[in-house]
C-alpha atoms as a PDB file:
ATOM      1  CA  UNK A   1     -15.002   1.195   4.556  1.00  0.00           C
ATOM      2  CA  UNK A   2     -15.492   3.576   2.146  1.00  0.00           C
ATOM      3  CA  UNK A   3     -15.978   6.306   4.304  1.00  0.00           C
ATOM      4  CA  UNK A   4     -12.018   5.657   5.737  1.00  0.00           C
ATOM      5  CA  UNK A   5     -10.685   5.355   2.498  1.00  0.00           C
ATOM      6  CA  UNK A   6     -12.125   9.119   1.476  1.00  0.00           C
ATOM      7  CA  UNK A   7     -10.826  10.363   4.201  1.00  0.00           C
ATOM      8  CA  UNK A   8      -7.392   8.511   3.743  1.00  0.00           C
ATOM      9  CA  UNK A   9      -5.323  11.072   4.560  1.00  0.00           C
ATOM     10  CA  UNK A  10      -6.612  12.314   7.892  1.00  0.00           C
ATOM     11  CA  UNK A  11      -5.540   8.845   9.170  1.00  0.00           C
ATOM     12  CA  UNK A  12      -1.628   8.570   7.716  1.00  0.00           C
ATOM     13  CA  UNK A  13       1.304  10.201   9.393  1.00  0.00           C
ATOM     14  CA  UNK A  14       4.560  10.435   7.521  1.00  0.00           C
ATOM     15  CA  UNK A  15       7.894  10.159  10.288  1.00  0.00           C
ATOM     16  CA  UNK A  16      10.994   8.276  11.740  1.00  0.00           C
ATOM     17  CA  UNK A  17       9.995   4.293  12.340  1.00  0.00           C
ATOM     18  CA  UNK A  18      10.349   4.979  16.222  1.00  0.00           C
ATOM     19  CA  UNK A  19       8.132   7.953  16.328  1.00  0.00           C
ATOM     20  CA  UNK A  20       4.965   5.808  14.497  1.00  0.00           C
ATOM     21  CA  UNK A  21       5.421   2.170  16.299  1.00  0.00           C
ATOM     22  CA  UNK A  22       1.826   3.247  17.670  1.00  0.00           C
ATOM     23  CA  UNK A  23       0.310   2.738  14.537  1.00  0.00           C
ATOM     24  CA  UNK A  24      -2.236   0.439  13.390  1.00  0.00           C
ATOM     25  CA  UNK A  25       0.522  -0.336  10.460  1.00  0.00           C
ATOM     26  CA  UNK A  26       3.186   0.790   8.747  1.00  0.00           C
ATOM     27  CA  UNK A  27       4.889   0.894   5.640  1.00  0.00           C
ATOM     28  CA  UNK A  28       8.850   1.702   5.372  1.00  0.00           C
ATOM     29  CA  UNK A  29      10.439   3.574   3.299  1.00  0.00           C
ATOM     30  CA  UNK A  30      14.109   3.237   1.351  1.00  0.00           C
ATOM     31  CA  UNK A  31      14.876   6.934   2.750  1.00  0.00           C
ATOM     32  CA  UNK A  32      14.528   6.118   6.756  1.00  0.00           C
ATOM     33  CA  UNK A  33      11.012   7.113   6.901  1.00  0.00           C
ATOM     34  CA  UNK A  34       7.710   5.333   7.713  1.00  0.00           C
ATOM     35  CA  UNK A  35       4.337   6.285   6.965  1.00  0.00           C
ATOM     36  CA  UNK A  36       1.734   4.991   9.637  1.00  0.00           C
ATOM     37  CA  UNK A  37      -2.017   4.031   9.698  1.00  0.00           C
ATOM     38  CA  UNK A  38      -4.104   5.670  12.405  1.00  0.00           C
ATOM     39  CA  UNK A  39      -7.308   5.097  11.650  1.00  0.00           C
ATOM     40  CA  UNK A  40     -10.266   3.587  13.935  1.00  0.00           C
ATOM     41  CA  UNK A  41     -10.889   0.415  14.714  1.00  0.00           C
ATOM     42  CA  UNK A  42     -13.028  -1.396  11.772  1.00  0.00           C
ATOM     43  CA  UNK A  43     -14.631  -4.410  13.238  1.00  0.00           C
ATOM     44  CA  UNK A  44     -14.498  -7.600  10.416  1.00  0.00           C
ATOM     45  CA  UNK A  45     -11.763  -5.724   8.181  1.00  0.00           C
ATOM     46  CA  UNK A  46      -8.346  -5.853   8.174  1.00  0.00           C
ATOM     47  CA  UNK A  47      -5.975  -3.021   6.803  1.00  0.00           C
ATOM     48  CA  UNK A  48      -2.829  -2.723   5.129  1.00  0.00           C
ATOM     49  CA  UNK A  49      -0.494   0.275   3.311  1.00  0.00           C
ATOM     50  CA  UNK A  50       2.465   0.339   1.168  1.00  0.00           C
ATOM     51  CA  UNK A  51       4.124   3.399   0.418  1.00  0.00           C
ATOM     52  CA  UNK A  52       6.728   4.337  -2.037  1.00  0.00           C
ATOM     53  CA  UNK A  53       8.503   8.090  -2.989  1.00  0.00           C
ATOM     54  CA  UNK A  54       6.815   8.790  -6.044  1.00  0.00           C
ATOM     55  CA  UNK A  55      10.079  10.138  -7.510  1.00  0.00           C
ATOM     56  CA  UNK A  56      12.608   7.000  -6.772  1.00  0.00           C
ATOM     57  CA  UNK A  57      13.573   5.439 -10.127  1.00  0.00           C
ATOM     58  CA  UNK A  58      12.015   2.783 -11.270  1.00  0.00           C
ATOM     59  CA  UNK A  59      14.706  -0.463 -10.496  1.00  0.00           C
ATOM     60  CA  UNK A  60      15.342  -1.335 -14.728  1.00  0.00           C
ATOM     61  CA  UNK A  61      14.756  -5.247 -14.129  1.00  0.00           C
ATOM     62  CA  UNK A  62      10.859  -4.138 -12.947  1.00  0.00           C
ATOM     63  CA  UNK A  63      10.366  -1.878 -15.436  1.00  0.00           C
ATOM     64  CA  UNK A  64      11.630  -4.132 -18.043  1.00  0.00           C
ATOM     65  CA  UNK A  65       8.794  -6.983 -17.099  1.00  0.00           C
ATOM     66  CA  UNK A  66       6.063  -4.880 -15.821  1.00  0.00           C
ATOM     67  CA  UNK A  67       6.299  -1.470 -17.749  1.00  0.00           C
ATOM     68  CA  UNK A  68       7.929   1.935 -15.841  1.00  0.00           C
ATOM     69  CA  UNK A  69       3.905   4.187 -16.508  1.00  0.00           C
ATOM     70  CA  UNK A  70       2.399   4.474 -13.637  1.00  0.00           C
ATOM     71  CA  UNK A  71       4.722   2.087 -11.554  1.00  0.00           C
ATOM     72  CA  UNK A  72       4.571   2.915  -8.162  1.00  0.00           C
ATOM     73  CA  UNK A  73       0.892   3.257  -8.058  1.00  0.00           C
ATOM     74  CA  UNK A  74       0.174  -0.178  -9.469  1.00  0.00           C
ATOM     75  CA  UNK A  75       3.059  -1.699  -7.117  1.00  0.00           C
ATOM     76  CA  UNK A  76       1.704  -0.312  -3.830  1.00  0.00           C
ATOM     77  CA  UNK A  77      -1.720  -1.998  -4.597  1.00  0.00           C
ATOM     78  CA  UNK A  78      -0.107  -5.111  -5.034  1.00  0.00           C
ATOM     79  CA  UNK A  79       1.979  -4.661  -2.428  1.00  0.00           C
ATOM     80  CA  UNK A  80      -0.920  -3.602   0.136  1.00  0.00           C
ATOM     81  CA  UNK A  81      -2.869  -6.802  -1.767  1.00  0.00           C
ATOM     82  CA  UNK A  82      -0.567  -9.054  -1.066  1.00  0.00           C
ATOM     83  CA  UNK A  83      -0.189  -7.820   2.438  1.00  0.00           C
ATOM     84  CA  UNK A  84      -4.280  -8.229   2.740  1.00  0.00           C
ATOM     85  CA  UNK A  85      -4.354 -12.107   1.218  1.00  0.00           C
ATOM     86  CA  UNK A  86      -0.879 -13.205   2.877  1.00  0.00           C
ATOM     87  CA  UNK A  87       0.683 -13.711  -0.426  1.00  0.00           C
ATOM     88  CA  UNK A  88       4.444 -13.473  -1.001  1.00  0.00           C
ATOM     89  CA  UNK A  89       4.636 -10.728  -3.650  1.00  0.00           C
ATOM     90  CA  UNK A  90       6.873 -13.321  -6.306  1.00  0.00           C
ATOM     91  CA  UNK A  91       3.533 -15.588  -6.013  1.00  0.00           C
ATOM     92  CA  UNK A  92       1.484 -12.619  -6.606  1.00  0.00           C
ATOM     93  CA  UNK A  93       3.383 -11.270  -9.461  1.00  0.00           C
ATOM     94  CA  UNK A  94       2.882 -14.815 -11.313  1.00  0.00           C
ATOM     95  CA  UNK A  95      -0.578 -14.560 -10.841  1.00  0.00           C
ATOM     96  CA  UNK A  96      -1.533 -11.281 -11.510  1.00  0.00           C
ATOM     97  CA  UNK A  97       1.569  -9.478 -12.539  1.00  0.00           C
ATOM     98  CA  UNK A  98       0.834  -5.528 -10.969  1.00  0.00           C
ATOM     99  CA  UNK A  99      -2.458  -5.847 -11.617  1.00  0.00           C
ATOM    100  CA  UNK A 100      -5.255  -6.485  -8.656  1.00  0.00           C
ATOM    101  CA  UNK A 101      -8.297  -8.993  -9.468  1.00  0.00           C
ATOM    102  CA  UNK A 102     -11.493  -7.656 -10.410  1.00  0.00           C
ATOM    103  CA  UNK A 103     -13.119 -10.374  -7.948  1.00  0.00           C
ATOM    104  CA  UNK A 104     -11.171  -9.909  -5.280  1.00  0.00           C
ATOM    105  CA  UNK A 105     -12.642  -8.746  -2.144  1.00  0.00           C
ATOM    106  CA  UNK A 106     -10.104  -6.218  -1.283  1.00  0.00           C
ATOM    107  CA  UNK A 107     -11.198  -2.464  -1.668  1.00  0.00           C
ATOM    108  CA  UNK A 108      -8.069   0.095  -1.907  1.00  0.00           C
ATOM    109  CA  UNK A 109      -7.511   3.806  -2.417  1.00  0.00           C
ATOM    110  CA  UNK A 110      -3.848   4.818  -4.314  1.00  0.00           C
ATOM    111  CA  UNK A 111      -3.326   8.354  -3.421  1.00  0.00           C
ATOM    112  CA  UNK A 112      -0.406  11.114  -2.897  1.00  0.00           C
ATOM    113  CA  UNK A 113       1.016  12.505   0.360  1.00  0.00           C
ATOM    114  CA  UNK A 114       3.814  14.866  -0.064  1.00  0.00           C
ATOM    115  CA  UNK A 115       6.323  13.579  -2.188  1.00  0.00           C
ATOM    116  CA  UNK A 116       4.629   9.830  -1.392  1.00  0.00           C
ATOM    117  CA  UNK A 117       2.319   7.336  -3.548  1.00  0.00           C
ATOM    118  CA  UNK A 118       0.415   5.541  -0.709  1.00  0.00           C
ATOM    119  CA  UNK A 119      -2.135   2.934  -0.933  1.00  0.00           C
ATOM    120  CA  UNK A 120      -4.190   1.985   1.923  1.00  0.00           C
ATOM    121  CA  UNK A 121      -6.208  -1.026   1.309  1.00  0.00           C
ATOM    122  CA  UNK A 122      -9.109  -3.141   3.097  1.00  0.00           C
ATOM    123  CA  UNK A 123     -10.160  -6.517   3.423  1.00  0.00           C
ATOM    124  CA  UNK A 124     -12.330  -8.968   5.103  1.00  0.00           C
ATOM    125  CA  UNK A 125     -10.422 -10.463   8.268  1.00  0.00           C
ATOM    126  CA  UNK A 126      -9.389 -14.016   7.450  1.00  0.00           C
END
């Protein structure tokens, strides 16, 4: 797993919804576009991404509860955890606010991708 997550961005496209309904999954964006997953096949794991324009302002309500630094990085991993443990994100957020657990078996990468914060993250399949 660690090898994909290095090389995260040889495996994520960036188009129209319709153009990346190929990929292994997809996050969509406010703006019409999608960001896809296209990496191979990893037997046992199960993938996820969330994807968010690094520039969009931060919605005041969230900002106000969780803090606008570093925003859209910390709510992409929690979106891409919740995705990976099947947990609404309002359950997640009273557990663990933004934040990820330390003991979790999830393992993630946040990075940029044009003018896109993008996690990708991995877990065990359930």
């Amino acid at each position: 797993m660690p090898g994909l997550l290095a090389a995260a961005e040889r495996h994520l496209r960036i188009g129209p919804a319709d153009a990346l309904a190929d990929a292994v999954t997809r996050s969509y964006l406010d703006d019409g576009r999608c960001v896809g997953w296209y990496g191979p096949p990893a037997p046992g794991w199960q993938v996820a991404i969330d994807a968010e324009r690094a520039d969009a302002p931060v919605p005041p309500a969230l900002a106000r509860r969780f803090g606008a630094g570093d925003f859209w990085a910390r709510w992409t991993r929690a979106e891409c955890c919740c995705k990976l443990a099947d947990v609404p994100v309002v359950a997640w957020w009273r557990r663990y606010g933004l934040g990820t657990p330390y003991d979790g078996a999830a393992i993630w990468r946040t990075l940029r991708l044009a003018d896109l914060v993008v996690t990708v993250g991995f877990a065990p399949t359930r």
